[in-house]
N, C-alpha and C. Protein backbone atom coordinates (compact mmCIF):
# COMPACT_ATOMS: atom_id res chain seq x y z
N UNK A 1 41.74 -7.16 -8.34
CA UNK A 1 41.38 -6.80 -6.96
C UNK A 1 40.11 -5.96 -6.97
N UNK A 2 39.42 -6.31 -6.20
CA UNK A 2 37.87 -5.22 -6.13
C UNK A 2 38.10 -3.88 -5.70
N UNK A 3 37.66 -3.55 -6.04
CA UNK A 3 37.48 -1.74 -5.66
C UNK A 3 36.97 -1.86 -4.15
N UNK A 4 37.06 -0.61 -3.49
CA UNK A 4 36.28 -0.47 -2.28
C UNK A 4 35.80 0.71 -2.34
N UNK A 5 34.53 1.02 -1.89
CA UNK A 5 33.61 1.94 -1.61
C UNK A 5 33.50 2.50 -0.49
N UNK A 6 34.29 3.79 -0.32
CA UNK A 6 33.66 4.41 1.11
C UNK A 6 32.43 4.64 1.20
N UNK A 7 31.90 4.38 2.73
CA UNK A 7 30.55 5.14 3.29
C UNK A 7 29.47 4.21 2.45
N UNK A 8 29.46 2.75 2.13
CA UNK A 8 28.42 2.02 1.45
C UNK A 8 27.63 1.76 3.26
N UNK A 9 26.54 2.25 2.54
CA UNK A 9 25.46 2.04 3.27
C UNK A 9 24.40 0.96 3.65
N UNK A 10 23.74 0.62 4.64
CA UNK A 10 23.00 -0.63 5.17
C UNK A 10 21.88 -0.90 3.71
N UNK A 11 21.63 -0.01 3.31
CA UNK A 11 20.57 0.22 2.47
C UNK A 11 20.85 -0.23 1.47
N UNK A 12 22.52 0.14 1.07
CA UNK A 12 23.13 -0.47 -0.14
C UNK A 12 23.20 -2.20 -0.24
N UNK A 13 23.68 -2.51 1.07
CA UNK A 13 23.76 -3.55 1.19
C UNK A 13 22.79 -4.63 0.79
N UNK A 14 21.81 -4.39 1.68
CA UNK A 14 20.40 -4.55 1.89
C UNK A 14 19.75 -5.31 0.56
N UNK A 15 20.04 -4.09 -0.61
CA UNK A 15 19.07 -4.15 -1.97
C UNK A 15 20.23 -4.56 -2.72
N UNK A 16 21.69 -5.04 -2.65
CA UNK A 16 22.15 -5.83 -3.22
C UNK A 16 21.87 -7.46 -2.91
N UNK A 17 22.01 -7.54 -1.38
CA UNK A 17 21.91 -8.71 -0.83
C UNK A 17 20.35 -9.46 -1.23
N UNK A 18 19.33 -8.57 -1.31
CA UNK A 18 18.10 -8.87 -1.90
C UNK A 18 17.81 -9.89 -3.48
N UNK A 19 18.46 -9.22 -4.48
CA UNK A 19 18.90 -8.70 -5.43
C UNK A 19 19.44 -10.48 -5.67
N UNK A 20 20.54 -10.52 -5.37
CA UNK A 20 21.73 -11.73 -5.12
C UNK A 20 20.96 -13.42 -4.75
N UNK A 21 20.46 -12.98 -3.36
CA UNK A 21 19.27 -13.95 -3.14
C UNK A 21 18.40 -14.19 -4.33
N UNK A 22 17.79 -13.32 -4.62
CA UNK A 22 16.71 -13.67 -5.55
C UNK A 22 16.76 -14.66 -6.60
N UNK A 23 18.27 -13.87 -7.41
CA UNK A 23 18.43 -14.65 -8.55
C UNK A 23 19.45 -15.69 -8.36
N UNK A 24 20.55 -15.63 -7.38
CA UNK A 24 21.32 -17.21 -7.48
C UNK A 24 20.63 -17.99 -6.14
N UNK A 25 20.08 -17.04 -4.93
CA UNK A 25 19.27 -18.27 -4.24
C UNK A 25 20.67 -17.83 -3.18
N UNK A 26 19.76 -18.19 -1.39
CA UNK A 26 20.59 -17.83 -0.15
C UNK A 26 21.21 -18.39 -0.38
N UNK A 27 21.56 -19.99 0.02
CA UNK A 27 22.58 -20.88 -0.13
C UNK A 27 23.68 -20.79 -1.07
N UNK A 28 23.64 -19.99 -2.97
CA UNK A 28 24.47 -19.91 -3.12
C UNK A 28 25.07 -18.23 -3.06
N UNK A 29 25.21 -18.12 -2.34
CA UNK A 29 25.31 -16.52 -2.25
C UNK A 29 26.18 -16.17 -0.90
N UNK A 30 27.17 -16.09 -1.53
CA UNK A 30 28.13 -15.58 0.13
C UNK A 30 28.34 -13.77 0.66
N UNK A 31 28.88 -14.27 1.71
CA UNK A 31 29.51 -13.02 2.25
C UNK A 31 30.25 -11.97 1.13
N UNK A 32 31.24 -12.55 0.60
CA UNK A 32 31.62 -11.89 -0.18
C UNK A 32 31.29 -11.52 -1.34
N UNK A 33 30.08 -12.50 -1.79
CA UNK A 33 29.42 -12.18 -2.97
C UNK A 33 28.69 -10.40 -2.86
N UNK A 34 28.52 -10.61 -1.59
CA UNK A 34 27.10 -9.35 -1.34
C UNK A 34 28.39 -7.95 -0.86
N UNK A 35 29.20 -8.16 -0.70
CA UNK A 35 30.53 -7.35 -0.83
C UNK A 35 30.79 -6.87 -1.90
N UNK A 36 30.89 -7.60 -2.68
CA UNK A 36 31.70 -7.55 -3.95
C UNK A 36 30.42 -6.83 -4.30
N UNK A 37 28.98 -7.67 -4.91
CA UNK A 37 28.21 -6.87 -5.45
C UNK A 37 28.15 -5.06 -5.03
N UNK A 38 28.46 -4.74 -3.74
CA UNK A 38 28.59 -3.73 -2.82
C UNK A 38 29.52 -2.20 -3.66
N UNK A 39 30.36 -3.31 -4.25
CA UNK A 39 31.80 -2.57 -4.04
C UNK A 39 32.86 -2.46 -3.14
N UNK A 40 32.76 -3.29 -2.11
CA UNK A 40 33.71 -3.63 -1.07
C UNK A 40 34.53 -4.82 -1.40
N UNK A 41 35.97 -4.56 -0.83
CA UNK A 41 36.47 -5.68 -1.03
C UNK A 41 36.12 -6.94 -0.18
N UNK A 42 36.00 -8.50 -1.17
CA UNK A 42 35.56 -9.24 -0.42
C UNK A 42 36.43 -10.08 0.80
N UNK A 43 37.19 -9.54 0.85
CA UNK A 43 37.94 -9.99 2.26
C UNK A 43 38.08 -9.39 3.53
N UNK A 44 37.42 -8.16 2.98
CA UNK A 44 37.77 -6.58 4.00
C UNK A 44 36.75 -7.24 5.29
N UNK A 45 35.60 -8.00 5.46
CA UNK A 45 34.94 -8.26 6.08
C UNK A 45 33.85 -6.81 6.52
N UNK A 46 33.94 -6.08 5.91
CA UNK A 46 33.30 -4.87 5.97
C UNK A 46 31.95 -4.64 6.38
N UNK A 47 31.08 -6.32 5.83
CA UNK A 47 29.60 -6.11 5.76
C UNK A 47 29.38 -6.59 7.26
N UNK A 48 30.24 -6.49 8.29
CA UNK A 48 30.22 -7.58 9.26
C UNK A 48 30.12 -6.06 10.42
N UNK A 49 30.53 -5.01 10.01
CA UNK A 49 30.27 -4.02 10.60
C UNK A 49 28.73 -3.38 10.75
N UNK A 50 28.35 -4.14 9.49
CA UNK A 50 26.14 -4.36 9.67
C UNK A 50 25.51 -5.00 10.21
N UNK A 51 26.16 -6.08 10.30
CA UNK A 51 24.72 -7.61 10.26
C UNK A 51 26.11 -8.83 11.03
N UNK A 52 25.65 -9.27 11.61
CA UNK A 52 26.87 -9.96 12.41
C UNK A 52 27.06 -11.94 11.16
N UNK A 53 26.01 -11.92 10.24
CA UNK A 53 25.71 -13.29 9.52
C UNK A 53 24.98 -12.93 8.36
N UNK A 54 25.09 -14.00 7.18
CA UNK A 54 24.50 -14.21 6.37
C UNK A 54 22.96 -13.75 6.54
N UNK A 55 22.19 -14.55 7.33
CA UNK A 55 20.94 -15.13 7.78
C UNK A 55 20.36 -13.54 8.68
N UNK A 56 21.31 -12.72 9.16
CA UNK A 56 21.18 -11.51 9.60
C UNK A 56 20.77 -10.39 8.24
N UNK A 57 21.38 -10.42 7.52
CA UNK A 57 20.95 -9.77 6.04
C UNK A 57 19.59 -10.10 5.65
N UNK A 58 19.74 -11.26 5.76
CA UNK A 58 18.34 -12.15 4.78
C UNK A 58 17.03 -11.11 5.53
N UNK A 59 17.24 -11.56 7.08
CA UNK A 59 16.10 -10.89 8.08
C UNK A 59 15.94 -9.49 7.92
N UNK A 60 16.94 -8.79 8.17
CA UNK A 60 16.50 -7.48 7.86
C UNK A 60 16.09 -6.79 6.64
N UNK A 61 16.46 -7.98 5.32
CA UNK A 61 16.27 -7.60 3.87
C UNK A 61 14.77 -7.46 3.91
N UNK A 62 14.22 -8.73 4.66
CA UNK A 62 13.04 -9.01 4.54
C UNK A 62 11.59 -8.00 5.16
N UNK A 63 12.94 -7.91 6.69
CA UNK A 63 12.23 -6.76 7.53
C UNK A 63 11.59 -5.27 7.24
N UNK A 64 12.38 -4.58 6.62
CA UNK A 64 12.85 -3.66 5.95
C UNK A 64 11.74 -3.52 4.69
N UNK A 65 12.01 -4.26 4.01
CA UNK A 65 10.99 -4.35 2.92
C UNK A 65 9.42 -4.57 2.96
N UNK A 66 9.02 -5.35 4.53
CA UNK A 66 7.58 -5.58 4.84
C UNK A 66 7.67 -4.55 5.24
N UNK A 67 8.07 -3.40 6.04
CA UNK A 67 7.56 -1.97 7.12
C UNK A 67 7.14 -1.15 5.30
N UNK A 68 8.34 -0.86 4.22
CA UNK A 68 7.48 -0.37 3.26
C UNK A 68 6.59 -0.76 2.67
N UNK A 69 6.53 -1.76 2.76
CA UNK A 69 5.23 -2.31 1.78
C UNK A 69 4.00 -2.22 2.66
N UNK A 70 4.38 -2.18 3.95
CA UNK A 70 3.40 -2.39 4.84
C UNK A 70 2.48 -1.35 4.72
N UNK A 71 3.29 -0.29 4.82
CA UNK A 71 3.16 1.42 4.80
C UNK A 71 1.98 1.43 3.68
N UNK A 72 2.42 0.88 2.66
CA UNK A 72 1.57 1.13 1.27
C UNK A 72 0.42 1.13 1.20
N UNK A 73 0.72 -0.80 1.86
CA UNK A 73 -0.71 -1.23 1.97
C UNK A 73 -1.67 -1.04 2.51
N UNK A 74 -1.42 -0.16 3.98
CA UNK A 74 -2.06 0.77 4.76
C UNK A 74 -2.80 1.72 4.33
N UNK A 75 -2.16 2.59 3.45
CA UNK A 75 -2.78 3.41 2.51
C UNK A 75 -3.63 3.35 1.87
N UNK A 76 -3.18 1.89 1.14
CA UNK A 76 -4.72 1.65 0.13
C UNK A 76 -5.37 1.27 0.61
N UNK A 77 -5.71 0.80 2.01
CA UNK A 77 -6.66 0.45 2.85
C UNK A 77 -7.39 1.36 3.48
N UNK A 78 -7.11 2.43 3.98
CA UNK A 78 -7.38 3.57 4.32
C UNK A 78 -8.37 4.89 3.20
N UNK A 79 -7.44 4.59 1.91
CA UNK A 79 -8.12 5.14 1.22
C UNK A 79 -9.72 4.99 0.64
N UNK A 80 -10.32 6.22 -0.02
CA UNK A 80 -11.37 5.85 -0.40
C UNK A 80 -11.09 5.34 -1.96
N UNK A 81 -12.07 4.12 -1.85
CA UNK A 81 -12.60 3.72 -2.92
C UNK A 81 -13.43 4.57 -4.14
N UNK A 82 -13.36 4.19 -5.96
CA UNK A 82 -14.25 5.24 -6.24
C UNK A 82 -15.73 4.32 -6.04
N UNK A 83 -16.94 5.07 -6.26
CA UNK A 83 -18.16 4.61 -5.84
C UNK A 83 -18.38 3.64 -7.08
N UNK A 84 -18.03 3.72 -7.84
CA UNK A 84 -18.11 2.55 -9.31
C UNK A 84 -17.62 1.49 -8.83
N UNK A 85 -18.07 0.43 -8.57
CA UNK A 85 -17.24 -1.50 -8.62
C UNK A 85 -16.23 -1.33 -9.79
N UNK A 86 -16.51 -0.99 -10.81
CA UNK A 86 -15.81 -1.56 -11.96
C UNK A 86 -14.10 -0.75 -11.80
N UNK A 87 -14.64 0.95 -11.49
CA UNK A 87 -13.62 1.70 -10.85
C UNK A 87 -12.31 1.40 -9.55
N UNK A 88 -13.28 1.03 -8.83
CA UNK A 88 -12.74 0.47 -7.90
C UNK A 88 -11.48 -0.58 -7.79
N UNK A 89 -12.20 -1.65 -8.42
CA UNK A 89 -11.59 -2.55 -9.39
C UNK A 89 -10.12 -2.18 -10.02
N UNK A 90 -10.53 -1.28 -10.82
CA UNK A 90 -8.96 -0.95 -11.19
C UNK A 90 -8.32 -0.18 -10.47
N UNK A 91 -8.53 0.59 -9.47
CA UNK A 91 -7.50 1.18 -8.19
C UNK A 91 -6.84 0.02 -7.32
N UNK A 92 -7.60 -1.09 -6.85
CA UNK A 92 -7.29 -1.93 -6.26
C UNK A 92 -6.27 -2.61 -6.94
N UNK A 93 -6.25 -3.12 -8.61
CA UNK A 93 -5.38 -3.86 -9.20
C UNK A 93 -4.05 -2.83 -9.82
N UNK A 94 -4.09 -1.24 -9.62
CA UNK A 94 -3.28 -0.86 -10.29
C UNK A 94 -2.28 -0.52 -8.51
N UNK A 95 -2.89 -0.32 -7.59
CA UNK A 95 -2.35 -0.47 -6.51
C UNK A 95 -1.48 -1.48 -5.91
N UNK A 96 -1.93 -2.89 -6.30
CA UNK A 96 -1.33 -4.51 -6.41
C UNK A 96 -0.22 -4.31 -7.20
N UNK A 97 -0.07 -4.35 -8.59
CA UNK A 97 0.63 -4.64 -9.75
C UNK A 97 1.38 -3.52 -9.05
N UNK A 98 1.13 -1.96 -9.04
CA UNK A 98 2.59 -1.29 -8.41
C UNK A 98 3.70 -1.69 -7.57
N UNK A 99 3.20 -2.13 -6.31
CA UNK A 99 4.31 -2.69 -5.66
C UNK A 99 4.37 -3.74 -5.69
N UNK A 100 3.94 -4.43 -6.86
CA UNK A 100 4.56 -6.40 -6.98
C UNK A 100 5.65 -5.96 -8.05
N UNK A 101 5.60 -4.60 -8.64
CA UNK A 101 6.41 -4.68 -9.57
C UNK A 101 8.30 -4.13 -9.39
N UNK A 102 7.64 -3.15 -7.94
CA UNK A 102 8.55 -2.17 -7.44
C UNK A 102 9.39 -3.59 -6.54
N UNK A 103 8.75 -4.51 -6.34
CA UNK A 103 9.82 -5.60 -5.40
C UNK A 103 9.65 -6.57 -6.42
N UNK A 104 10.45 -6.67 -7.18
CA UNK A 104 10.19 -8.03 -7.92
C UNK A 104 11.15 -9.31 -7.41
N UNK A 105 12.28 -8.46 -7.04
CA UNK A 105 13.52 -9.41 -6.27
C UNK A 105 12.51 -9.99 -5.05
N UNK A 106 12.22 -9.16 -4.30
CA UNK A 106 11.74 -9.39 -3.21
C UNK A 106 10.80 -10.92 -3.46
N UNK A 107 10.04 -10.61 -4.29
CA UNK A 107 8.66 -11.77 -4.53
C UNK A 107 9.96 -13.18 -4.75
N UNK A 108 10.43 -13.02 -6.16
CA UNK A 108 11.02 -14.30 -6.35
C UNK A 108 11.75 -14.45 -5.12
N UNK A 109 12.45 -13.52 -3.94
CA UNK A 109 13.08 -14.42 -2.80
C UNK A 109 12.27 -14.98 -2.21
N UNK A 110 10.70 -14.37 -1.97
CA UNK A 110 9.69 -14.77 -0.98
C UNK A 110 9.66 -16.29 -1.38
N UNK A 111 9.60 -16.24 -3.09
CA UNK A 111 8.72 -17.94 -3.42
C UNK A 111 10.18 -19.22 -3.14
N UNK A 112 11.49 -18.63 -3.78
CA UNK A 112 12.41 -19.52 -3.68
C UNK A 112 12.67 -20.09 -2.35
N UNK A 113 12.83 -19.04 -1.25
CA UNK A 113 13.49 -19.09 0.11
C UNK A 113 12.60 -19.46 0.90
N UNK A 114 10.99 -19.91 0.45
CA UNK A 114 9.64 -19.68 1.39
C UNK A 114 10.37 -21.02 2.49
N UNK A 115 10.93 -22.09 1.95
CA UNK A 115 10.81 -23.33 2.81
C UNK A 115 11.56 -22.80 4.06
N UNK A 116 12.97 -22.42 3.69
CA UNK A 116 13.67 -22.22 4.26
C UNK A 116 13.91 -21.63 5.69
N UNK A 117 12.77 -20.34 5.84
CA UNK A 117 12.31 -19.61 6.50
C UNK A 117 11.37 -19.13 6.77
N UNK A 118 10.18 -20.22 7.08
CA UNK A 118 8.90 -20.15 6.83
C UNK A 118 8.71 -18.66 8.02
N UNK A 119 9.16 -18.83 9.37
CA UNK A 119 8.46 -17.84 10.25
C UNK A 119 8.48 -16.43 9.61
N UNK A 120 9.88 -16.00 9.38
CA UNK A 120 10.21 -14.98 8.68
C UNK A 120 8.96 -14.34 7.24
N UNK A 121 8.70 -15.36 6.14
CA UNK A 121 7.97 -14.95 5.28
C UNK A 121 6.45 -14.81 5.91
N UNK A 122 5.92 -15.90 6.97
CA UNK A 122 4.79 -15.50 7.50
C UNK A 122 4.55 -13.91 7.96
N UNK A 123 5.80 -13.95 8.33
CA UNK A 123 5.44 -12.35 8.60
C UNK A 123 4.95 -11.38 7.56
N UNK A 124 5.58 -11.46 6.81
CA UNK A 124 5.29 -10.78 5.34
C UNK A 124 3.81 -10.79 5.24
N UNK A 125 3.61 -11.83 4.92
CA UNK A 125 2.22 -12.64 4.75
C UNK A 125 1.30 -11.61 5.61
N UNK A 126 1.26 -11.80 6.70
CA UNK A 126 0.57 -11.35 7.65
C UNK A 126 0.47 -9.66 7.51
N UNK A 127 1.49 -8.87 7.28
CA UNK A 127 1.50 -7.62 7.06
C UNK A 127 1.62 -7.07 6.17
N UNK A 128 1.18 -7.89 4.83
CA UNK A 128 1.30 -7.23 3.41
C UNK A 128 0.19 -8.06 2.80
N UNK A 129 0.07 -9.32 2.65
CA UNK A 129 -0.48 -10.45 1.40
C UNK A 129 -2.18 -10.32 2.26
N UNK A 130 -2.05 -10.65 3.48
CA UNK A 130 -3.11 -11.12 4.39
C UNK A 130 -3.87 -9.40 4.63
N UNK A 131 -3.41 -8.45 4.27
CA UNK A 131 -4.01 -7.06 4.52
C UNK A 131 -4.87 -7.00 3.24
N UNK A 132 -4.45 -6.83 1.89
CA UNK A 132 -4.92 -7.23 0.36
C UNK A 132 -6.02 -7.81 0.40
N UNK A 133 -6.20 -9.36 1.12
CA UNK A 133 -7.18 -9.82 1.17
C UNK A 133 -8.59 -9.47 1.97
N UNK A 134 -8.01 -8.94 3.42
CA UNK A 134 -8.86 -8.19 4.00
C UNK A 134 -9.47 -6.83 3.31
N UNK A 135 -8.69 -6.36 2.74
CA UNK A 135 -9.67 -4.75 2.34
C UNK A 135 -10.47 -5.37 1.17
N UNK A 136 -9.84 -6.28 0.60
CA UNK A 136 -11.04 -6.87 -0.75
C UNK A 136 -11.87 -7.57 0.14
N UNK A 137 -12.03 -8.15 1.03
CA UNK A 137 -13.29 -8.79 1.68
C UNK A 137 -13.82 -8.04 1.69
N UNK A 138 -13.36 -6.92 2.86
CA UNK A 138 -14.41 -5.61 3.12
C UNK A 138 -15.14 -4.83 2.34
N UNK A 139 -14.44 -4.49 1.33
CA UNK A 139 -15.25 -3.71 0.74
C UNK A 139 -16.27 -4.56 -0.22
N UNK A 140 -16.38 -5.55 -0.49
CA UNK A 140 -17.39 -6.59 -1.33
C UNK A 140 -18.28 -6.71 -0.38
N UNK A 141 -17.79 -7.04 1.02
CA UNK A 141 -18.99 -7.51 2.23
C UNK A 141 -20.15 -5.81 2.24
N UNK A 142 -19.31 -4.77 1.87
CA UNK A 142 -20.22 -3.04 1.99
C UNK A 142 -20.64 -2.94 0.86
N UNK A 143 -20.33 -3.50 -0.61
CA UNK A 143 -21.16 -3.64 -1.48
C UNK A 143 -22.31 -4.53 -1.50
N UNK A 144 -22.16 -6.05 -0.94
CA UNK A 144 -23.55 -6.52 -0.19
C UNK A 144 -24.13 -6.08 0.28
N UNK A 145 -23.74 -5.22 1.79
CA UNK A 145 -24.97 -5.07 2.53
C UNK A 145 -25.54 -3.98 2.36
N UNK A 146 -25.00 -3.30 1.08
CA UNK A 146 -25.66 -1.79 0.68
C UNK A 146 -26.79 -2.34 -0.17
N UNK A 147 -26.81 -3.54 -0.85
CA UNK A 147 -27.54 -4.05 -1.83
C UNK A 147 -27.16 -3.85 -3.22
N UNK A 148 -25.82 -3.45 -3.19
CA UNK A 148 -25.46 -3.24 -4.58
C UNK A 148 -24.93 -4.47 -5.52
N UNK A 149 -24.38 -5.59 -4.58
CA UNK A 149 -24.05 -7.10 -5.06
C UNK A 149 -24.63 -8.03 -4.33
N UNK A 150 -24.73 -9.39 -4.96
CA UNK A 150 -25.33 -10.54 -4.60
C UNK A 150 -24.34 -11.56 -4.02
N UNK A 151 -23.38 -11.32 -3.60
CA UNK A 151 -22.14 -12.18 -3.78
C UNK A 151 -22.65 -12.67 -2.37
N UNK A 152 -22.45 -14.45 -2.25
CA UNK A 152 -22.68 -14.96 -1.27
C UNK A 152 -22.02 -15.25 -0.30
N UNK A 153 -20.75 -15.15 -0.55
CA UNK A 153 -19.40 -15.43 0.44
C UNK A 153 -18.20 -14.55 -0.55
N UNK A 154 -18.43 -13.19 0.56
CA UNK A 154 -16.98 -11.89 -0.04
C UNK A 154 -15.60 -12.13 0.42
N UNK A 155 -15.71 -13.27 1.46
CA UNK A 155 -14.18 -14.09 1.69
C UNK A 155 -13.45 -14.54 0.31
N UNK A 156 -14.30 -15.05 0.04
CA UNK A 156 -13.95 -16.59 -1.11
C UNK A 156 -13.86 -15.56 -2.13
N UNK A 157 -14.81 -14.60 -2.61
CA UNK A 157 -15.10 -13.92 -3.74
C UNK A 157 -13.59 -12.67 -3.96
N UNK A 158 -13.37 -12.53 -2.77
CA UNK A 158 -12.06 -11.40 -2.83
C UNK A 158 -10.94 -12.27 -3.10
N UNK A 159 -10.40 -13.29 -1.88
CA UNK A 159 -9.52 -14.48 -2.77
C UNK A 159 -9.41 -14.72 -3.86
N UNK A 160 -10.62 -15.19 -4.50
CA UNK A 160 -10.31 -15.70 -6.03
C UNK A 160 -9.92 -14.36 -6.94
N UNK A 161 -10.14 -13.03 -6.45
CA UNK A 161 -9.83 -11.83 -7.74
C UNK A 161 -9.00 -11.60 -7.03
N UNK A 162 -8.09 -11.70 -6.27
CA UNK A 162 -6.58 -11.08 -5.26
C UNK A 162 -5.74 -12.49 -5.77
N UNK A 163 -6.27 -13.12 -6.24
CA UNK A 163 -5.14 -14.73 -6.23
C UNK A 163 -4.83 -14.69 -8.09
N UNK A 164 -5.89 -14.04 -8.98
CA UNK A 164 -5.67 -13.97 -10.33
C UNK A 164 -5.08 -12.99 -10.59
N UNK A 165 -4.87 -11.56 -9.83
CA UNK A 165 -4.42 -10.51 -9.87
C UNK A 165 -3.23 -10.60 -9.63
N UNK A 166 -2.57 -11.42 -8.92
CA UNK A 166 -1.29 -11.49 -8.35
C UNK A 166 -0.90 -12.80 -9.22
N UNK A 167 -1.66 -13.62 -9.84
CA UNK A 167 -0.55 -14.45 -10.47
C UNK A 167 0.03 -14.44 -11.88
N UNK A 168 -0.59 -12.79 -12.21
CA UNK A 168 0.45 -12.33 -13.64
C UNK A 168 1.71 -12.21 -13.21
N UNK A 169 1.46 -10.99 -12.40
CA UNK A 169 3.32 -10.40 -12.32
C UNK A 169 3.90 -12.03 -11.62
N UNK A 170 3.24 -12.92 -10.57
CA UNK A 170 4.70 -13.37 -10.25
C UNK A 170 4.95 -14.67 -11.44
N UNK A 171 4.00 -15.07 -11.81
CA UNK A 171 4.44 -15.70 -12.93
C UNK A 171 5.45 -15.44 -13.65
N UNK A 172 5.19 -13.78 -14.32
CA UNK A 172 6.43 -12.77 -14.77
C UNK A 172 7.46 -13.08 -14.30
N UNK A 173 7.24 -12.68 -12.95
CA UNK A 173 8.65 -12.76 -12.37
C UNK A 173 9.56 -14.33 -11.82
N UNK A 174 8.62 -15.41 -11.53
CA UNK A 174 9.24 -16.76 -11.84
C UNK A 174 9.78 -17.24 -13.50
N UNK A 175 8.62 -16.76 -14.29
CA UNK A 175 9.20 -17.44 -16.03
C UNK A 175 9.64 -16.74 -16.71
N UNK A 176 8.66 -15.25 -16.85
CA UNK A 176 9.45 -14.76 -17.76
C UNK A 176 7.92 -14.38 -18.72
N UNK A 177 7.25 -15.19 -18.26
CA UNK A 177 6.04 -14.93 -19.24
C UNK A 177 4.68 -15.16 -18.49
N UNK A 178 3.80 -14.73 -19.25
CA UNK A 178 2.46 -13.99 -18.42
C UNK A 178 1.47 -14.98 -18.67
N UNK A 179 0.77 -15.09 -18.14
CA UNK A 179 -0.66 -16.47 -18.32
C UNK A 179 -1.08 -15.84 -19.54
N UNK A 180 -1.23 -16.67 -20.27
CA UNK A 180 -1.49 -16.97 -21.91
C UNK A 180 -0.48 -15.96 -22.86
N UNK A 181 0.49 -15.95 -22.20
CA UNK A 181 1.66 -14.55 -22.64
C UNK A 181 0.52 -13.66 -23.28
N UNK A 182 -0.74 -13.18 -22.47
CA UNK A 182 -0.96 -11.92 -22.69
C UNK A 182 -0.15 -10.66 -22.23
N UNK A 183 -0.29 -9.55 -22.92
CA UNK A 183 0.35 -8.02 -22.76
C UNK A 183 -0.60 -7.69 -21.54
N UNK A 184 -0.12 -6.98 -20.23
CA UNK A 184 -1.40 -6.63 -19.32
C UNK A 184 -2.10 -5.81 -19.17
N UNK A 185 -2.38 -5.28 -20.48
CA UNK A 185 -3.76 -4.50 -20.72
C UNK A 185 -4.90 -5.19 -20.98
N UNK A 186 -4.53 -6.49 -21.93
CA UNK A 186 -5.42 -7.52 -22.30
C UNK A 186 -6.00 -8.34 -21.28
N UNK A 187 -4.94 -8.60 -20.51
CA UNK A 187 -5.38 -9.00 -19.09
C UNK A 187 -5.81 -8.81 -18.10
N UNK A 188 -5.48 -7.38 -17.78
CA UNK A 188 -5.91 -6.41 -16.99
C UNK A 188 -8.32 -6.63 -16.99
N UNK A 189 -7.88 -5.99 -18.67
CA UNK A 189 -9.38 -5.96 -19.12
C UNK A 189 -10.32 -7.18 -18.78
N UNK A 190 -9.59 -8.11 -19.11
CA UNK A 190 -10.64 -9.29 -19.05
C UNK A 190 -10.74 -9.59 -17.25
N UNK A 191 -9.97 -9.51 -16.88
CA UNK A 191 -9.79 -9.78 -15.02
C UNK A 191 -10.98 -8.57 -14.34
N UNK A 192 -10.85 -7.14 -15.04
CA UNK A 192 -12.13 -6.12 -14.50
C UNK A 192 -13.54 -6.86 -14.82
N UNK A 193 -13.31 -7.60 -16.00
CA UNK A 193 -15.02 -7.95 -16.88
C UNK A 193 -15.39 -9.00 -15.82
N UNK A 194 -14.27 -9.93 -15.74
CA UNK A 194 -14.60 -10.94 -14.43
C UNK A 194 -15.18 -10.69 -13.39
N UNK A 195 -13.88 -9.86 -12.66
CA UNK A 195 -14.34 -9.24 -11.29
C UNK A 195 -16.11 -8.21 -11.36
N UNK A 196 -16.31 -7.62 -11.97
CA UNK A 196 -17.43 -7.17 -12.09
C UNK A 196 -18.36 -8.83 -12.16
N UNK A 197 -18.54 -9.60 -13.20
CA UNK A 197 -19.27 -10.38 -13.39
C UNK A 197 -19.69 -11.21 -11.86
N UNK A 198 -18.30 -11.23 -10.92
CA UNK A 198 -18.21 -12.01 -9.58
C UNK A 198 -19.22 -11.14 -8.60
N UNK A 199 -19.03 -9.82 -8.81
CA UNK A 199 -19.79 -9.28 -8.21
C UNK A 199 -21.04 -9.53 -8.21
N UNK A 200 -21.73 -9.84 -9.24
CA UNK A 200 -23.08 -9.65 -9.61
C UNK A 200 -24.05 -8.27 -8.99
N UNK A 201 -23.40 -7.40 -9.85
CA UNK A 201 -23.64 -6.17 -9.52
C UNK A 201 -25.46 -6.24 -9.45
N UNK A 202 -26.47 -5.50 -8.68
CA UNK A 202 -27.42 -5.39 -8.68
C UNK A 202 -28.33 -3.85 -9.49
């Protein structure tokens, strides 16, 4: 018989139900699974005193998790840059890799569950993935027009170093292993030498 847990919290729930999704996937993942993971018994119907459905969890798992990340990403947007490109560079990627690493459940639910619930992950998109790309535009487009880079299109040029930056960890976190199973210092390094080179610093 399962144990039961007084006073388990939305929060608890939340980052089990996350958690559960990620690795067996919504569909196989029940009510009582996310109970049980809980510490509640799975018949008590307990989690029903949170979220009235399955698909009610999923949303607020998701919800919940874009307002912090959102928060973050705000920050590093807000913040100053150091005046070095190359510097810069690595605030921007050690800022990325932090919270791709702090949600890792989160990412693999984003990529498994994307079909499923496209409106839902757009959101994400829009208030976390789609912010990333904007502050790397921006600040490449103020290294142009200061005259410090040559870069001809800082759309395209921030994409391609926000799209290599992000496809270590989730690689990581889909296989298990890292593009060319480098260690990510090795990777790290060669992605700054790049990104500088994209720049065409002046």
């Amino acid at each position: 018989m399962a144990r039961t847990t007084p006073g388990v919290t939305r929060r608890r729930i939340l980052d089990e139900a996350v958690h559960l999704f990620a690795t067996r996937g919504y569909d196989a993942t029940s009510i009582a699974d996310i109970q049980t993971a809980c510490g509640l018994n799975p018949g008590s119907g307990a989690l029903y005193k949170h979220f009235p459905a399955k698909a009610a969890v999923l949303e607020a798992a998701v919800h919940d998790n874009l307002t912090r990340l959102a928060a973050r990403t705000a920050e590093t947007a807000d913040a100053e840059l150091p005046d070095d490109p190359r510097q810069a560079l690595r605030v921007l990627a050690d800022v990325v890799w932090a919270f791709m690493a702090a949600d890792r459940d989160l990412i693999r639910l984003m990529i498994r569950e994307f079909s499923g619930f496209p409106d839902l992950f757009e959101q994400m998109w829009q208030g976390v993935v789609a912010t990333v790309y904007r502050r790397g535009t921006k600040w490449i487009t103020t290294l142009r027009d200061q005259g410090r880079a040559t870069v001809t299109d800082p759309e395209a040029t921030a994409a391609v170093l926000v799209a290599s930056l992000t496809y270590y960890p989730i690689l990581d976190v889909l296989t298990g292993h890292t593009p060319g199973d480098l260690a990510p210092d090795r990777f790290l390094a060669a992605w700054l030498d790049s990104g500088v080179a994209a720049l065409r610093l002046t």
